[in-house]
N, C-alpha and C. Protein backbone atom coordinates (compact mmCIF):
# COMPACT_ATOMS: atom_id res chain seq x y z
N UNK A 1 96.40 130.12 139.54
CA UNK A 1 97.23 129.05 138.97
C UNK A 1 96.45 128.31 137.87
N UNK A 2 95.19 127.91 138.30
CA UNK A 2 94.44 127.25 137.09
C UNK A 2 94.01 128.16 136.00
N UNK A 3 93.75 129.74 136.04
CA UNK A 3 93.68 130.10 134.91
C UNK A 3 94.73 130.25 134.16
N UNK A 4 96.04 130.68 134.86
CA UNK A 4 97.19 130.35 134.04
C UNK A 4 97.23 129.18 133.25
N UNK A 5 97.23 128.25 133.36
CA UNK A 5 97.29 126.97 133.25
C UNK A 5 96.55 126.75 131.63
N UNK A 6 95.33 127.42 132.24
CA UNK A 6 94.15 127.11 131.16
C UNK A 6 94.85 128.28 129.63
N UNK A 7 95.05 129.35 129.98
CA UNK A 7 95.99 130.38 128.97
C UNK A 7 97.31 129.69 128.19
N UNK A 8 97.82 129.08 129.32
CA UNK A 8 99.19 128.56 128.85
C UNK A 8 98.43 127.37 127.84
N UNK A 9 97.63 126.65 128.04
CA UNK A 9 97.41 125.86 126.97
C UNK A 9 96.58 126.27 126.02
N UNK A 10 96.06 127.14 125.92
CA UNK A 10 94.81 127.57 125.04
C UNK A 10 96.30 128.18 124.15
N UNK A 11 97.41 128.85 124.25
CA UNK A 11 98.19 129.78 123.90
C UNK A 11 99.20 128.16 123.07
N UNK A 12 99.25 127.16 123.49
CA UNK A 12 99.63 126.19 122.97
C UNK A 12 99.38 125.73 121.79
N UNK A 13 97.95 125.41 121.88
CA UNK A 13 97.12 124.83 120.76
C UNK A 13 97.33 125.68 120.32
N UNK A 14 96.75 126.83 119.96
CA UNK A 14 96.34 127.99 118.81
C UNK A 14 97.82 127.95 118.10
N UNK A 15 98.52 128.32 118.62
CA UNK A 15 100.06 128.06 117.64
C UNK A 15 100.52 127.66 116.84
N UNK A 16 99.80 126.18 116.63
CA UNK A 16 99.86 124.98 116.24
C UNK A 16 99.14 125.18 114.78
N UNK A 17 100.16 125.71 113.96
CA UNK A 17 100.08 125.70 112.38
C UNK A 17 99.14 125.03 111.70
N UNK A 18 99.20 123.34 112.10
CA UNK A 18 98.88 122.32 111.37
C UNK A 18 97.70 121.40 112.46
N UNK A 19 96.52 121.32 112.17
CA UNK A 19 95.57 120.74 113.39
C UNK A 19 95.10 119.62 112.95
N UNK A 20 95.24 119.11 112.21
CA UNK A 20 95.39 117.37 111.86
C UNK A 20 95.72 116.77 112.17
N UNK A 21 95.47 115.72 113.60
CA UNK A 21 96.40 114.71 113.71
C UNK A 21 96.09 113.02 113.51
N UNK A 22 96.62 112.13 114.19
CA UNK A 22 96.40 110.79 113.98
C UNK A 22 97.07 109.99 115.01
N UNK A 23 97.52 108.95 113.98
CA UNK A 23 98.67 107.83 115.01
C UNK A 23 100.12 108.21 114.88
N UNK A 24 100.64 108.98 113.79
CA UNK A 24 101.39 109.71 113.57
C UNK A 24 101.71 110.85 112.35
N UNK A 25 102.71 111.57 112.71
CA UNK A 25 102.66 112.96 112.33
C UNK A 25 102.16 113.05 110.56
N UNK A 26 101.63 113.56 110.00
CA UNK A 26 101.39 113.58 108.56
C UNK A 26 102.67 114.04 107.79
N UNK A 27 102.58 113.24 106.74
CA UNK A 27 103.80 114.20 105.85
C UNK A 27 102.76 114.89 104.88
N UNK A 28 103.72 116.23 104.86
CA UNK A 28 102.39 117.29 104.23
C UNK A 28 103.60 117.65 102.62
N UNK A 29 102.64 117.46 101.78
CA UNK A 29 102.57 117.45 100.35
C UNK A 29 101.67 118.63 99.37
N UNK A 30 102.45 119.04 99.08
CA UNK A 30 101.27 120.37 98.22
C UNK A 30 101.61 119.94 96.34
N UNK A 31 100.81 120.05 95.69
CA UNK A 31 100.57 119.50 94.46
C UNK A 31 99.99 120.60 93.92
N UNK A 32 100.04 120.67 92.31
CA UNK A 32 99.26 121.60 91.59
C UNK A 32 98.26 121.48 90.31
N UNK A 33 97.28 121.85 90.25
CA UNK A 33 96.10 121.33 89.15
C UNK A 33 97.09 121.88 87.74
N UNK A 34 98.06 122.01 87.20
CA UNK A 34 97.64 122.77 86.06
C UNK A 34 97.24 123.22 84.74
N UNK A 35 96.49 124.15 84.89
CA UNK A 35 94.99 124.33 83.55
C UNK A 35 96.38 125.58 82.53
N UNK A 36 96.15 125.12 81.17
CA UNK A 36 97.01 125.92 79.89
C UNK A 36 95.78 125.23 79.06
N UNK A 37 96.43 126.80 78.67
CA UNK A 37 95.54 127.07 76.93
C UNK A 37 95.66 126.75 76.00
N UNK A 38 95.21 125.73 74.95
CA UNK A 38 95.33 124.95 73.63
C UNK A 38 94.60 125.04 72.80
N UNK A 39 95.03 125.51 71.46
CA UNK A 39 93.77 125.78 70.43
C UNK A 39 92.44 126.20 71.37
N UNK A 40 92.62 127.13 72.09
CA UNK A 40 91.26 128.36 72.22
C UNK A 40 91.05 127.42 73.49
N UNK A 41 91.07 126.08 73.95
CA UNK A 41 90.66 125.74 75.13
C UNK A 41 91.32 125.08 76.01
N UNK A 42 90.55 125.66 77.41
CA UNK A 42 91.49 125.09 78.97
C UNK A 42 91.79 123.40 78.96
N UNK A 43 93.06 123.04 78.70
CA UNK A 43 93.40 121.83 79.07
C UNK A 43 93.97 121.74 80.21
N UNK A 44 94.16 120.33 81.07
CA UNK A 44 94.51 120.09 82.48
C UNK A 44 96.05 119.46 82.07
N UNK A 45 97.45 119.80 82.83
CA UNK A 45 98.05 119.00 82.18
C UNK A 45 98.73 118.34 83.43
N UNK A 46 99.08 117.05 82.67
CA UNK A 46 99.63 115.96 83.71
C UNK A 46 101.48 115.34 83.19
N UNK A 47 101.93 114.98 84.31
CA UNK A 47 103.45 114.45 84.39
C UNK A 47 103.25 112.85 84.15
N UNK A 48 104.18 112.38 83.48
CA UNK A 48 104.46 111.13 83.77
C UNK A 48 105.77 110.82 84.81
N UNK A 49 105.96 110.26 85.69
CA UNK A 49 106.80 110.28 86.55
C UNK A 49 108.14 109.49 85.53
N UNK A 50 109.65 110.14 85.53
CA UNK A 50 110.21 109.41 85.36
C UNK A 50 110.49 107.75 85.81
N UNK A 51 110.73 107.07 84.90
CA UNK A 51 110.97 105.70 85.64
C UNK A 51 112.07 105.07 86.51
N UNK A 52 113.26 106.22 86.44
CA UNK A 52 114.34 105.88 87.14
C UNK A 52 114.26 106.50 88.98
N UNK A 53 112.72 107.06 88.86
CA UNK A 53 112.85 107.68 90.20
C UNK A 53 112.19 106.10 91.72
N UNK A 54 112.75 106.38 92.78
CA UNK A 54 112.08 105.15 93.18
C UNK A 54 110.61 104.71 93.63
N UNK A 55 109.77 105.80 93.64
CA UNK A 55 108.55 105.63 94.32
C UNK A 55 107.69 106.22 92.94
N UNK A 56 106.69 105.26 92.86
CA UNK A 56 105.74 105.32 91.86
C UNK A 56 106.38 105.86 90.40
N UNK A 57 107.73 104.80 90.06
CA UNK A 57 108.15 105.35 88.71
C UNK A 57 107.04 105.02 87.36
N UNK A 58 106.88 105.73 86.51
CA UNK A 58 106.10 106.05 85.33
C UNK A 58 104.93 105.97 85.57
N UNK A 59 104.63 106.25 86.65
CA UNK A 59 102.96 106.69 86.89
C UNK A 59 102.60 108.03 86.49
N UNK A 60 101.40 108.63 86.23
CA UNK A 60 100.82 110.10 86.09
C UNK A 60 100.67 110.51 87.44
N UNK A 61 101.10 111.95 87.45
CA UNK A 61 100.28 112.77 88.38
C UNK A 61 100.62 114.02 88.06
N UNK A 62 100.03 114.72 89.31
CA UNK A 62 100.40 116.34 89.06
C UNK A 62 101.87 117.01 89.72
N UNK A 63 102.54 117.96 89.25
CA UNK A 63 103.51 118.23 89.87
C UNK A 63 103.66 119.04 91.01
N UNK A 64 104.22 118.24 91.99
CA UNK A 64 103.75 118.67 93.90
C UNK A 64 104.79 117.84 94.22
N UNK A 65 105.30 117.84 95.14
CA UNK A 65 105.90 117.29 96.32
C UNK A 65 106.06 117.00 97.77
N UNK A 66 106.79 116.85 98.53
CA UNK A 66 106.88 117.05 100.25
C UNK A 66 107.01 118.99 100.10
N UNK A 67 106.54 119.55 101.26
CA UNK A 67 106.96 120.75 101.92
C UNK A 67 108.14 120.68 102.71
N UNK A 68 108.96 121.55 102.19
CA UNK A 68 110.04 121.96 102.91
C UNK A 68 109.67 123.23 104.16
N UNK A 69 110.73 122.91 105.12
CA UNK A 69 110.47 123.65 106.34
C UNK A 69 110.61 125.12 105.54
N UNK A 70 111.70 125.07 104.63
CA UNK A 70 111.72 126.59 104.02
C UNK A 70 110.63 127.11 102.85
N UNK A 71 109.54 126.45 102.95
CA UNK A 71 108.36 127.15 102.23
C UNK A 71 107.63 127.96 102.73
N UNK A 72 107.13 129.26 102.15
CA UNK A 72 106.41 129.80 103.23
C UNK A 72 105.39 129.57 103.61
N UNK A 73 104.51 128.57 103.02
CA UNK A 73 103.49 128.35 102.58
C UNK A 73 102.99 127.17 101.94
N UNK A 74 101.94 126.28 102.18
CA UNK A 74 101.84 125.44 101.57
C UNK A 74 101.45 125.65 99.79
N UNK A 75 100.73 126.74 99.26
CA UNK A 75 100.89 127.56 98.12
C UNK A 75 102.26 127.64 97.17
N UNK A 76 103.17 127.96 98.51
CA UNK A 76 104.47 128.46 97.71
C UNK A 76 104.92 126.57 97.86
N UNK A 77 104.69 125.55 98.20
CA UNK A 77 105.73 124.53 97.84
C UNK A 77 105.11 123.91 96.67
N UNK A 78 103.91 124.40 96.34
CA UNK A 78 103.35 123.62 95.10
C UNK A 78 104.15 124.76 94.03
N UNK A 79 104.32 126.09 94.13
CA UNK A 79 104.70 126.89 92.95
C UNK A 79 106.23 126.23 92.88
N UNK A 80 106.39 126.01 93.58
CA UNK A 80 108.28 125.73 94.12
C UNK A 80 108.48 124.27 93.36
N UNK A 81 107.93 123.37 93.69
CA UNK A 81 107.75 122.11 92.60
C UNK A 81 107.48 122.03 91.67
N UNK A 82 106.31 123.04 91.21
CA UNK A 82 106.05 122.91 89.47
C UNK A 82 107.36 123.38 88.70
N UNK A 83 107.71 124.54 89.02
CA UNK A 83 108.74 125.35 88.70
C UNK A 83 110.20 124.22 88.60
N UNK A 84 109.99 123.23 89.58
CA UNK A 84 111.10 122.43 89.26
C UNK A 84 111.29 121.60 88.57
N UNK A 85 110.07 121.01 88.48
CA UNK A 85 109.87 119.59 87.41
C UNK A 85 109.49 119.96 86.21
N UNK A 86 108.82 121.50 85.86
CA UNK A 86 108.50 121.61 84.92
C UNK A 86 109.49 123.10 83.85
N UNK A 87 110.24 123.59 84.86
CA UNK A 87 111.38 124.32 84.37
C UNK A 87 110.71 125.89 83.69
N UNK A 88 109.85 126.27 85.22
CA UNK A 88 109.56 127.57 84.92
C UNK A 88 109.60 128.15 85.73
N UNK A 89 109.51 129.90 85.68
CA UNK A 89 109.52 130.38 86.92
C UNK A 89 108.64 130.93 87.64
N UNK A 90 108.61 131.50 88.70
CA UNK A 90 107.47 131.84 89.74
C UNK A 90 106.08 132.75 89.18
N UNK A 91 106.52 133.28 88.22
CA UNK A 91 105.80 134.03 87.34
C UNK A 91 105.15 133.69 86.25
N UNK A 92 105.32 132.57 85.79
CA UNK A 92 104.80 131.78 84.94
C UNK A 92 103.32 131.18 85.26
N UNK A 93 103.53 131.17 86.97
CA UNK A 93 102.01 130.51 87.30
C UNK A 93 101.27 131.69 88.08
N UNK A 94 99.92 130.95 87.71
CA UNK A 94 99.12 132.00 88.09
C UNK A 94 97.76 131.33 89.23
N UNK A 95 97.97 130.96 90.55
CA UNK A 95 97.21 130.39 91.20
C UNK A 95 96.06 131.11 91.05
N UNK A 96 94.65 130.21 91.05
CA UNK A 96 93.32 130.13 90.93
C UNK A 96 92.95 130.07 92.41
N UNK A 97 92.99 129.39 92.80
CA UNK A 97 92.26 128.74 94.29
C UNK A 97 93.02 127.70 94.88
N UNK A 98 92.97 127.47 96.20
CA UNK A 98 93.05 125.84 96.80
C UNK A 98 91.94 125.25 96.84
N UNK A 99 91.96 123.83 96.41
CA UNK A 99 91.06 123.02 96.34
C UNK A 99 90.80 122.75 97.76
N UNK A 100 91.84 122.62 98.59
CA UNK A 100 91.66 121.74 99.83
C UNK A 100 92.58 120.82 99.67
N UNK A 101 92.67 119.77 101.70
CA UNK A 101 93.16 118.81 101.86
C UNK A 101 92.96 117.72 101.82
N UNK A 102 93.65 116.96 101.01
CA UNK A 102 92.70 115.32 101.22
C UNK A 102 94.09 114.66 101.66
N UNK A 103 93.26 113.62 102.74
CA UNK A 103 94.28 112.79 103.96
C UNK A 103 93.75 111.34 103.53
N UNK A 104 94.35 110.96 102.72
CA UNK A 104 94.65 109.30 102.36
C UNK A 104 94.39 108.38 103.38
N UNK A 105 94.46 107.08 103.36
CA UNK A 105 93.90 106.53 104.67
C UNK A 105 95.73 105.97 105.10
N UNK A 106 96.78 106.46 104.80
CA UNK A 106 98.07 106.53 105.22
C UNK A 106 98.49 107.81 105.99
N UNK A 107 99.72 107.92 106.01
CA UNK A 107 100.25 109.05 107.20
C UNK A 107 100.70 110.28 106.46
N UNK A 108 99.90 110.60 105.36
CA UNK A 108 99.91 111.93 104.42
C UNK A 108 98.93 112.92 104.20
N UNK A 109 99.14 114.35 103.89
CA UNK A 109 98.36 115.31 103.98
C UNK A 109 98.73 115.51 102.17
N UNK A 110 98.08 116.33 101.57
CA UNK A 110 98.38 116.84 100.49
C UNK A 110 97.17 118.14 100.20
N UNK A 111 98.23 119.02 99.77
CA UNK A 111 97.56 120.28 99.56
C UNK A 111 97.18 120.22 98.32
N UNK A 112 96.24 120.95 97.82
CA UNK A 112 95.89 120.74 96.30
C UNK A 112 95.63 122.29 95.89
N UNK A 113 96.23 122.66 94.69
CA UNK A 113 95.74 123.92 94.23
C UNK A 113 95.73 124.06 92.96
N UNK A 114 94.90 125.04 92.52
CA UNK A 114 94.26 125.00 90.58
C UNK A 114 94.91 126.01 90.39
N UNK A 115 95.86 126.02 89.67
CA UNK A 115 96.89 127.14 88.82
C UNK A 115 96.59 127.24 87.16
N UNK A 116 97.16 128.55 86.54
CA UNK A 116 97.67 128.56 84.96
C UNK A 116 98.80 128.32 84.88
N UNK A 117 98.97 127.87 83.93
CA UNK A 117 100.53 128.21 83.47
C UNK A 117 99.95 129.12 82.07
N UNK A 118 100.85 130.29 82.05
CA UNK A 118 100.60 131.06 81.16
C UNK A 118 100.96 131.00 79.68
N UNK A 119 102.48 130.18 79.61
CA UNK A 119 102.82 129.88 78.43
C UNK A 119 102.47 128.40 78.35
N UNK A 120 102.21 127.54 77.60
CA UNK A 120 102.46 126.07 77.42
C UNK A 120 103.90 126.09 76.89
N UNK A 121 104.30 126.66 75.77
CA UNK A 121 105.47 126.54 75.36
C UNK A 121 106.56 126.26 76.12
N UNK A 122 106.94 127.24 77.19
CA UNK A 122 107.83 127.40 78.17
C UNK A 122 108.09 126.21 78.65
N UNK A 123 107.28 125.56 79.03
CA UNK A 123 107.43 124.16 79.94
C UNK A 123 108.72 123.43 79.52
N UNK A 124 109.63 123.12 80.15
CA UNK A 124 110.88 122.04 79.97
C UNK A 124 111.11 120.91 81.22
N UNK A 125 110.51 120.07 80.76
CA UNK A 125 110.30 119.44 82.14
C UNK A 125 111.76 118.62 82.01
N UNK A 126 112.11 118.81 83.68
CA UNK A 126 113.20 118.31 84.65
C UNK A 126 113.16 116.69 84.03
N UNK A 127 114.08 116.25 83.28
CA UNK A 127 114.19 114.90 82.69
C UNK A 127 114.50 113.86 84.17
N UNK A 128 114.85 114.16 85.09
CA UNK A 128 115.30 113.33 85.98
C UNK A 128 114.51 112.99 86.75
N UNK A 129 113.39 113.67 86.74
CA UNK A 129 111.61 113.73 87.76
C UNK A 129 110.71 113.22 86.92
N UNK A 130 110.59 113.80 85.26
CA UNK A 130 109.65 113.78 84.70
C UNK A 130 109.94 113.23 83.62
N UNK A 131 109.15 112.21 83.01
CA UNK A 131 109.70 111.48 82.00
C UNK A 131 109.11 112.30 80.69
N UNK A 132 107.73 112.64 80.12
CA UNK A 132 107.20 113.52 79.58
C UNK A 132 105.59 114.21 80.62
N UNK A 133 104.94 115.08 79.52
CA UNK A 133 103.60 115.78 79.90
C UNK A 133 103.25 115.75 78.86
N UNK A 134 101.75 115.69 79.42
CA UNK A 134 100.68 115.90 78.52
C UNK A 134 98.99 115.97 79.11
N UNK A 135 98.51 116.82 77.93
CA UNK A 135 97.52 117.57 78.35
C UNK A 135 96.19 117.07 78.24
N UNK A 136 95.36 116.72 78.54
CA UNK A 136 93.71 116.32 78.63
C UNK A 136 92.74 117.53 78.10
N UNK A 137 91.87 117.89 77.15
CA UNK A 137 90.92 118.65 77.59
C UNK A 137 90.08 118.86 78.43
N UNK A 138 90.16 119.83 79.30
CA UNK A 138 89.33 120.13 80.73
C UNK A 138 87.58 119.54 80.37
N UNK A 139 87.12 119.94 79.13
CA UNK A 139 85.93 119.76 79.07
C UNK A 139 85.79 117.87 78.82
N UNK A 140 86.68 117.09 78.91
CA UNK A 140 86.68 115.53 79.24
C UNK A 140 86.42 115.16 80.29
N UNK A 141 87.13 115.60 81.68
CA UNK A 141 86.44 115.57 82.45
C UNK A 141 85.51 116.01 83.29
N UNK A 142 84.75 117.03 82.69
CA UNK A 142 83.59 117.49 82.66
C UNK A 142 82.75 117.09 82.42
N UNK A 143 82.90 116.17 81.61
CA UNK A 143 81.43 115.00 80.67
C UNK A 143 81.24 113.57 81.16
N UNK A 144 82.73 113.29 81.16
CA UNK A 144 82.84 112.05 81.22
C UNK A 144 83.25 111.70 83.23
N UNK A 145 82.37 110.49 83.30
CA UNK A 145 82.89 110.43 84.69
C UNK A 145 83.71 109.40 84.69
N UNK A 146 84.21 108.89 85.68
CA UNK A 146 85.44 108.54 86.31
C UNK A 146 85.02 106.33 86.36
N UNK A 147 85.50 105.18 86.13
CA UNK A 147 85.44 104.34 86.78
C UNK A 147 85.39 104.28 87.88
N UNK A 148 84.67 103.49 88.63
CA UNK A 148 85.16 103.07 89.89
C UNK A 148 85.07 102.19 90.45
N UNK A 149 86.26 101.29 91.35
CA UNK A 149 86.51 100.54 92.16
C UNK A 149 86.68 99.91 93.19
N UNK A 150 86.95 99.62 94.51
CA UNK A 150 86.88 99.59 95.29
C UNK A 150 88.17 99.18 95.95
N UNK A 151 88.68 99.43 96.94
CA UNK A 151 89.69 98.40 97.56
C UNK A 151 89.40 98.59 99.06
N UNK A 152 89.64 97.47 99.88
CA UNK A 152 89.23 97.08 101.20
C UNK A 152 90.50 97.58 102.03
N UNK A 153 89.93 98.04 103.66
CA UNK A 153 91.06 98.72 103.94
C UNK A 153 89.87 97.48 105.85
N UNK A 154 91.25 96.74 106.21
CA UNK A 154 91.04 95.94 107.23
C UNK A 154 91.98 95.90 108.36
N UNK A 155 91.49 96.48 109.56
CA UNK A 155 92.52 96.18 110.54
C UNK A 155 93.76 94.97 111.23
N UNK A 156 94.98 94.72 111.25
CA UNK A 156 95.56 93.22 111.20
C UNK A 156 96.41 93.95 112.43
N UNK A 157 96.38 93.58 113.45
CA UNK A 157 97.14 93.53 114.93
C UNK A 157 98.36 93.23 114.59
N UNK A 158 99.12 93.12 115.07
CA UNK A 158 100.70 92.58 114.75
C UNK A 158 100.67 91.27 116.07
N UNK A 159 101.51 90.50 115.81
CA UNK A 159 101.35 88.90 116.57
C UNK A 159 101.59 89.26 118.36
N UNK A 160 101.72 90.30 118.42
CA UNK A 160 102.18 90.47 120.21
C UNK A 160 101.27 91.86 120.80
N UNK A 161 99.99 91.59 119.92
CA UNK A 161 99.01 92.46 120.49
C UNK A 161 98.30 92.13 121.77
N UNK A 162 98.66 92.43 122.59
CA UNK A 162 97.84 92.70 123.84
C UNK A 162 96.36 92.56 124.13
N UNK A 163 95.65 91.42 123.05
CA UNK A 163 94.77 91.60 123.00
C UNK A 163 93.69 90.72 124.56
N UNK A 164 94.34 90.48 125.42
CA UNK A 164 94.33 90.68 126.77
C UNK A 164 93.69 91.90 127.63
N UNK A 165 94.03 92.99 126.90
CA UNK A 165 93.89 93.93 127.23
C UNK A 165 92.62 94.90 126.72
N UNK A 166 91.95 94.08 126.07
CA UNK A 166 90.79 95.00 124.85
C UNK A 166 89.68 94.12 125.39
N UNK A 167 88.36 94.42 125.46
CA UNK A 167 86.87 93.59 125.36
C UNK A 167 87.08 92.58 124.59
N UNK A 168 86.71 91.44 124.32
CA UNK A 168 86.37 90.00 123.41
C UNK A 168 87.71 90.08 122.84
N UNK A 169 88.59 90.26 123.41
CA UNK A 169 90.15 89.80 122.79
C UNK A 169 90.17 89.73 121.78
N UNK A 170 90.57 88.31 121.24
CA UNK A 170 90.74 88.74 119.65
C UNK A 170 89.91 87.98 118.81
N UNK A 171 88.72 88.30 119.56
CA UNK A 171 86.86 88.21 118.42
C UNK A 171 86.29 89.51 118.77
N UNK A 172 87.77 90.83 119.20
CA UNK A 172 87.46 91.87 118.99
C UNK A 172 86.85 92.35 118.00
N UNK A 173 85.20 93.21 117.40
CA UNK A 173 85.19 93.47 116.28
C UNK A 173 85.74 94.88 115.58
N UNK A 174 87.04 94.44 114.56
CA UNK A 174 87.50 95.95 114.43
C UNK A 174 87.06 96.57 113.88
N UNK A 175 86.54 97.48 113.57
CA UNK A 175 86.02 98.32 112.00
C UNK A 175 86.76 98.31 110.74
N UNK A 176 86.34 98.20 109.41
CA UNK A 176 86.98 98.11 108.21
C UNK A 176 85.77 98.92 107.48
N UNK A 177 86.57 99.82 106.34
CA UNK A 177 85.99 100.42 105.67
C UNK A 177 86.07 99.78 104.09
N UNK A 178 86.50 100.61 103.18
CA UNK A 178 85.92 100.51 101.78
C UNK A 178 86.24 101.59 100.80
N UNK A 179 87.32 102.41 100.10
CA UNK A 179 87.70 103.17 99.45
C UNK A 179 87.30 103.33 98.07
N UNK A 180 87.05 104.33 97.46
CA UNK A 180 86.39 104.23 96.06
C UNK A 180 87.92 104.89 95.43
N UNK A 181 88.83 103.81 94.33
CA UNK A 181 89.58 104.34 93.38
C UNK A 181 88.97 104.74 92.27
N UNK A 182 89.36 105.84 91.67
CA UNK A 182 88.67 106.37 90.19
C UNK A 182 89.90 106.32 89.14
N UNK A 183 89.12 105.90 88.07
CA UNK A 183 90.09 105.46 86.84
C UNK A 183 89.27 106.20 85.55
N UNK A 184 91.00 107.32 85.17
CA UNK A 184 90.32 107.94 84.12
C UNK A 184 91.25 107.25 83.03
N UNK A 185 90.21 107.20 81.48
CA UNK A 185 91.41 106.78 80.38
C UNK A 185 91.08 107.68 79.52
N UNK A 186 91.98 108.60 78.91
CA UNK A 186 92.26 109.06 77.53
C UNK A 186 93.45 108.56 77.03
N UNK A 187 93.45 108.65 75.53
CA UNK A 187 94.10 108.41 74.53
C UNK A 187 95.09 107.18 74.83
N UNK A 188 94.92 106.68 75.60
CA UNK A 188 95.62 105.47 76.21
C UNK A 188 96.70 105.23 77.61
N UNK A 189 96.15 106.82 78.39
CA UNK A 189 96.41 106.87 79.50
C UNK A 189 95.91 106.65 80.63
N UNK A 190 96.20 106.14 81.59
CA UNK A 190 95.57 105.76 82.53
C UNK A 190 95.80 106.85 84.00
N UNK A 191 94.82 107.47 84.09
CA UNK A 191 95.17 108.59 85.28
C UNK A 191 94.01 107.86 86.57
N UNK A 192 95.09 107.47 87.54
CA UNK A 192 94.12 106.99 88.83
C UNK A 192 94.90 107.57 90.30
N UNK A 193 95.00 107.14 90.97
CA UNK A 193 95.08 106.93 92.42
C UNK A 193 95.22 108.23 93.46
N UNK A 194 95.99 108.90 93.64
CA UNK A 194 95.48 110.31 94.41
C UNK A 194 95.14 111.12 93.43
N UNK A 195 96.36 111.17 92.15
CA UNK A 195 95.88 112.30 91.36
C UNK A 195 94.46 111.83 91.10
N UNK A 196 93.82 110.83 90.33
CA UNK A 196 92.22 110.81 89.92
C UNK A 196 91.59 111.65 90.88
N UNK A 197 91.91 110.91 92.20
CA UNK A 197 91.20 111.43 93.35
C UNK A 197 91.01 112.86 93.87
N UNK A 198 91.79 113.95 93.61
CA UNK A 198 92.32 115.19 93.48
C UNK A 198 91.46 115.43 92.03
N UNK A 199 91.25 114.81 91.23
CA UNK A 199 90.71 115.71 89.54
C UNK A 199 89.60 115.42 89.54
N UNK A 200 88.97 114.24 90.01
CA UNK A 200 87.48 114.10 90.73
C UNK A 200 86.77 115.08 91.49
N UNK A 201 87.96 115.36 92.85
CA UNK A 201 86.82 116.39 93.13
C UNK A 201 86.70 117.82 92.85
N UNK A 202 87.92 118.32 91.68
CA UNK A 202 88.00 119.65 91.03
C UNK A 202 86.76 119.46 90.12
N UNK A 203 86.53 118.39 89.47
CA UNK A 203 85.78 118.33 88.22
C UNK A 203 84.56 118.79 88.63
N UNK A 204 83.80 118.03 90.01
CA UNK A 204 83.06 118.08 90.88
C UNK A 204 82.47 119.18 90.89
N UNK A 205 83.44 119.89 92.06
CA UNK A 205 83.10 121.54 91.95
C UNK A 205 83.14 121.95 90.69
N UNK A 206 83.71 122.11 89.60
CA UNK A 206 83.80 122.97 88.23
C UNK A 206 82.26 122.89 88.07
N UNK A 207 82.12 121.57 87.94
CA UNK A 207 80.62 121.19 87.41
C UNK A 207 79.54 121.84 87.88
């Protein structure tokens, strides 16, 4: 009975697609680096978010989204998003590598991966997602490093915490950390907050 037991759960876990967890479930996000060719050299290119959309309108980033249950792959929802916002097709890109996952200090996962796009031309970006694009030379952030900032991340109980229930109640000491934002500027753009954070550590490795 107990080795059953021990099978039936070992046969549980392993199943289990996604092994990240927390306080609750992650929403998982796949995004894409992508590097096109300009006058002879690799540029990185970036979205401006339309402004009529509701979450982070006219900010920069890269084009990615939520994963749909019907992706096969966290790979295929970043090809599946570029292709949408940027109005090309599956063949147009040419994945490089995954960078990896980076988990925000919120209830999100995001996949990151370094693609081509083969034509620049082609690109017609989705007016209703994307307000315009535009491209950086790769070798900018290669040279140049990043600002950085800080913002404070502090634990706050909600007013009917139980703190009855914990050691030194509430001269509990909680832990608080300390986040480094990176702020890039060209030509009078301002590229920061996951995306920086995501082109920081591509640059990183490139380097």
């Amino acid at each position: 009975m107990e080795t059953r037991m021990i099978e039936q759960i070992q046969n549980r876990i392993s199943q289990r697609s996604f092994n990240l967890f927390g306080f609750a479930p992650l929403m998982r996000a796949a995004v894409l680096i992508p590097l096109v060719e300009k006058d002879g050299k690799l540029h990185v290119l970036f979205e401006v978010r339309a402004q009529t959309l509701k979450r982070q309108p006219g900010e920069i980033c890269f084009p990615g989204g939520k994963i749909d249950e019907g992706d096969e792959s966290e790979q295929a929802a970043a090809i599946r998003e570029t292709c949408e916002e940027l109005g090309l097709e599956e063949s147009d890109i040419q994945i490089i590598e995954s960078l990896g996952i980076l988990i925000p200090p919120y209830s999100s996962s995001i996949y990151s991966f370094v693609g081509k796009i083969h034509d620049y031309q082609k690109i017609a970006p989705n007016r209703a997602e994307v307000e315009e694009v535009f491209c950086v030379p790769l070798e900018f952030f290669l040279e140049e490093e990043p600002d950085v900032h800080y913002v404070h991340l502090a634990v706050k109980p909600e007013e009917n915490f139980p703190f009855e229930l914990i050691p030194q109640g509430k001269n509990y000491k909680w832990r608080s950390t300390k986040l480094p934002e990176f702020f890039y500027q060209y030509d009078g753009k301002i590229i920061w907050g996951l995306t920086a954070r995501i082109l920081y550590e591509f640059a990183s490795l490139v380097k």
